[in-house]
Protein backbone atom coordinates (compact mmCIF):
# COMPACT_ATOMS: atom_id res chain seq x y z
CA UNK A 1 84.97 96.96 95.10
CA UNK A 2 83.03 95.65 92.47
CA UNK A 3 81.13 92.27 93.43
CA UNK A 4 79.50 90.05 90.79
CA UNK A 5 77.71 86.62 91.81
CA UNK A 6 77.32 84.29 89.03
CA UNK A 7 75.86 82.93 87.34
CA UNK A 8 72.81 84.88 88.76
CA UNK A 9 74.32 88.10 87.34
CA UNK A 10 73.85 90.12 90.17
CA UNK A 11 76.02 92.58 90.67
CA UNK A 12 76.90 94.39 94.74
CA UNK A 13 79.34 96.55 95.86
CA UNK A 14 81.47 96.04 98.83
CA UNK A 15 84.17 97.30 101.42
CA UNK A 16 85.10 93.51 102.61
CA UNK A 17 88.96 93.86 103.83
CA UNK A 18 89.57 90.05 102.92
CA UNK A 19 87.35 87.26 101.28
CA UNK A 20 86.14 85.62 103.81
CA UNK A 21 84.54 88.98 105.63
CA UNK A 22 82.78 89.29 101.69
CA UNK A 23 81.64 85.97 101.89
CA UNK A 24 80.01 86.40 105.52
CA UNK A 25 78.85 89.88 104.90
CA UNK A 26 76.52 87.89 101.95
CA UNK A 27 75.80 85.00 103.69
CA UNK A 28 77.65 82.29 101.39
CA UNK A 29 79.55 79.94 102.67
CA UNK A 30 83.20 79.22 101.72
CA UNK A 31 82.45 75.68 100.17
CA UNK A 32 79.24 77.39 98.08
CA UNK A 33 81.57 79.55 95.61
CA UNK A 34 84.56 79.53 94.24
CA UNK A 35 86.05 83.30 94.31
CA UNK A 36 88.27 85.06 91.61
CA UNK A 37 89.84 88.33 92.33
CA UNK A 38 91.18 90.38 88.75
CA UNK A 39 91.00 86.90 86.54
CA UNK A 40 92.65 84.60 89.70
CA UNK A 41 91.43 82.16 91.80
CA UNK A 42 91.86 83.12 96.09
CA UNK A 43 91.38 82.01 99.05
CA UNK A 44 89.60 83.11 101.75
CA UNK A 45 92.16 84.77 103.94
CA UNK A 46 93.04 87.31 100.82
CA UNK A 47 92.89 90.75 101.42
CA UNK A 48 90.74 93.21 98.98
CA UNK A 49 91.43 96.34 97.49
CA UNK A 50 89.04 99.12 96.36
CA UNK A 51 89.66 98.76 93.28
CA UNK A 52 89.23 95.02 93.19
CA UNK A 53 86.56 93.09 90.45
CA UNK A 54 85.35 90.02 92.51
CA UNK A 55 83.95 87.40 90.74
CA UNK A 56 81.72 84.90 92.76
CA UNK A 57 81.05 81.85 90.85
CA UNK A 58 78.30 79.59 92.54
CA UNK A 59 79.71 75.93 92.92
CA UNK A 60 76.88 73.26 91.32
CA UNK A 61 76.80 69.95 91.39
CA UNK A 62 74.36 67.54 89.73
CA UNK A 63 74.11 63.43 89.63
């Protein structure tokens, strides 16, 4: 599948059966990114397809 972390731009490709195996298999943890499969917000226990467009939006804070 195709894997893009933003707002970095980088872009990885991955065989991650389910979110949370993509998320350890780049070292980010869950509370760090918010994760949108095809245009929709999941969770971590989703499963992944091949065909799959990940987005991986870094979560920011400021004060």
């Amino acid at each position: 599948m195709r894997v893009l972390i933003e707002p970095a731009g980088e872009e990885l490709s991955s065989f991650a059966p389910d979110v949370r195996s993509l998320l350890e298999e780049h070292s980010l943890h869950p509370s760090s990114v918010l994760v949108v499969r095809n245009g929709v917000l999941v969770t971590e226990d989703e499963p992944l397809l091949p065909d799959d467009e990940v987005r991986l939006l870094r979560v920011m804070s400021g004060g």
